[in-house]
Protein backbone atom coordinates (compact mmCIF):
# COMPACT_ATOMS: atom_id res chain seq x y z
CA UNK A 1 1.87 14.91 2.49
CA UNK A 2 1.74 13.84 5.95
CA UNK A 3 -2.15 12.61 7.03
CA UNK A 4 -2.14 15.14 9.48
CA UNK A 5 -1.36 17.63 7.60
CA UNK A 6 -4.55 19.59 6.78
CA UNK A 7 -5.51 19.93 2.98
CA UNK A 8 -5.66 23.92 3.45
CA UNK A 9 -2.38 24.69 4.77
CA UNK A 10 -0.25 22.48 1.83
CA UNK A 11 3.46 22.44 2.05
CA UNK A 12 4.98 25.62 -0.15
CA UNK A 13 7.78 25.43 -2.91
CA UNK A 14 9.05 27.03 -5.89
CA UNK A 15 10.46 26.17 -9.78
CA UNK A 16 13.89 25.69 -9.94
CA UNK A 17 15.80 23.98 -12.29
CA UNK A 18 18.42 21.47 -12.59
CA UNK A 19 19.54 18.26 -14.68
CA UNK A 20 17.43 18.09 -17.79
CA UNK A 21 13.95 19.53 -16.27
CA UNK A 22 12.44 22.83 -13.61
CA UNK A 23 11.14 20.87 -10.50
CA UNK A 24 9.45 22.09 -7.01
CA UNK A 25 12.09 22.62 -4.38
CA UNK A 26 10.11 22.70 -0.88
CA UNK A 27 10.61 25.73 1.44
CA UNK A 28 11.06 23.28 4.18
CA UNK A 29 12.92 20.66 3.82
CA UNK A 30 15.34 17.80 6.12
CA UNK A 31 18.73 18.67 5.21
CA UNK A 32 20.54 15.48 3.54
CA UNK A 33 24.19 14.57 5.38
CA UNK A 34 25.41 15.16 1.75
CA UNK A 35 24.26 18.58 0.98
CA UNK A 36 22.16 17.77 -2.41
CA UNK A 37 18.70 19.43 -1.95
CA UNK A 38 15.90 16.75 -2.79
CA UNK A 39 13.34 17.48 -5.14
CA UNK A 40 9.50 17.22 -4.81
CA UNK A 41 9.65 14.19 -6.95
CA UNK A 42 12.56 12.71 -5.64
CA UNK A 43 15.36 13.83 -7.83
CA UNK A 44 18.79 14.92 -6.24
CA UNK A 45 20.75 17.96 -6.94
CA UNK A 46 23.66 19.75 -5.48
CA UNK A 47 22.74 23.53 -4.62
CA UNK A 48 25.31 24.59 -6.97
CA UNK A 49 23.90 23.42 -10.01
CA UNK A 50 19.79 24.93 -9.31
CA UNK A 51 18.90 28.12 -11.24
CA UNK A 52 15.79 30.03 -11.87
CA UNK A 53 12.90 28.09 -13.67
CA UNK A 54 13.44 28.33 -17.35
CA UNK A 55 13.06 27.00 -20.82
CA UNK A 56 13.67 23.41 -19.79
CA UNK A 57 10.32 20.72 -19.42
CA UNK A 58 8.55 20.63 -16.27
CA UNK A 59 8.66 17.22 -14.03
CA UNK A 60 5.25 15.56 -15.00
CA UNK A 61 5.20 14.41 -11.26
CA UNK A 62 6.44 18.29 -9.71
CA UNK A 63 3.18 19.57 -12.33
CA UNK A 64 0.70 17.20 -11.04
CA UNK A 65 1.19 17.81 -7.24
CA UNK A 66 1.18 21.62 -7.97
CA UNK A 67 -1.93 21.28 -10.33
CA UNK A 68 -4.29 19.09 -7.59
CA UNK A 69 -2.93 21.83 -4.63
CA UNK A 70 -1.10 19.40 -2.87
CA UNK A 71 1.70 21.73 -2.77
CA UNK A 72 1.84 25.66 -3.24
CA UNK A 73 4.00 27.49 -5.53
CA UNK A 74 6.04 30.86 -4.20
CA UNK A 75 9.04 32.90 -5.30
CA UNK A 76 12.73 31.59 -5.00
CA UNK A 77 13.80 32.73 -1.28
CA UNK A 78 16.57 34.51 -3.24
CA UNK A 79 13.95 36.91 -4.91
CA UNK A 80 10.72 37.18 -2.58
């Protein structure tokens, strides 16, 4: 989170998953010159391979910045 950014108005994102665990995916995000999407935790994906949040473990680091509000959960944009 940027330090101006005011603790009220967090950045929003949603489950997804991909690889081996669901992570945050941020609403807005800097589009990579490759096309993966970036994770809230850092991890890489192609679009192609994100689905719905499912059975798979959380990312301890996704959980954490949801749990202490530094970043707000919504729906997918595909289903709100």
């Amino acid at each position: 989170m940027s330090d101006d950014q005011s603790i009220e108005d967090p950045p929003t994102g949603y489950w997804a998953a991909f690889g081996y665990q669901n992570h945050i995916l941020l609403n807005r995000f800097v589009p990579r010159d490759d096309g993966k999407l970036t994770a809230l935790c850092g991890v890489l994906t192609p679009p192609a391979e994100v689905s719905e949040k499912d059975d798979r473990p959380v990312c301890a680091w996704c959980a954490e910045q949801v749990q202490t509000g530094q970043v707000g959960v919504e729906l997918p944009p595909d289903t709100a």
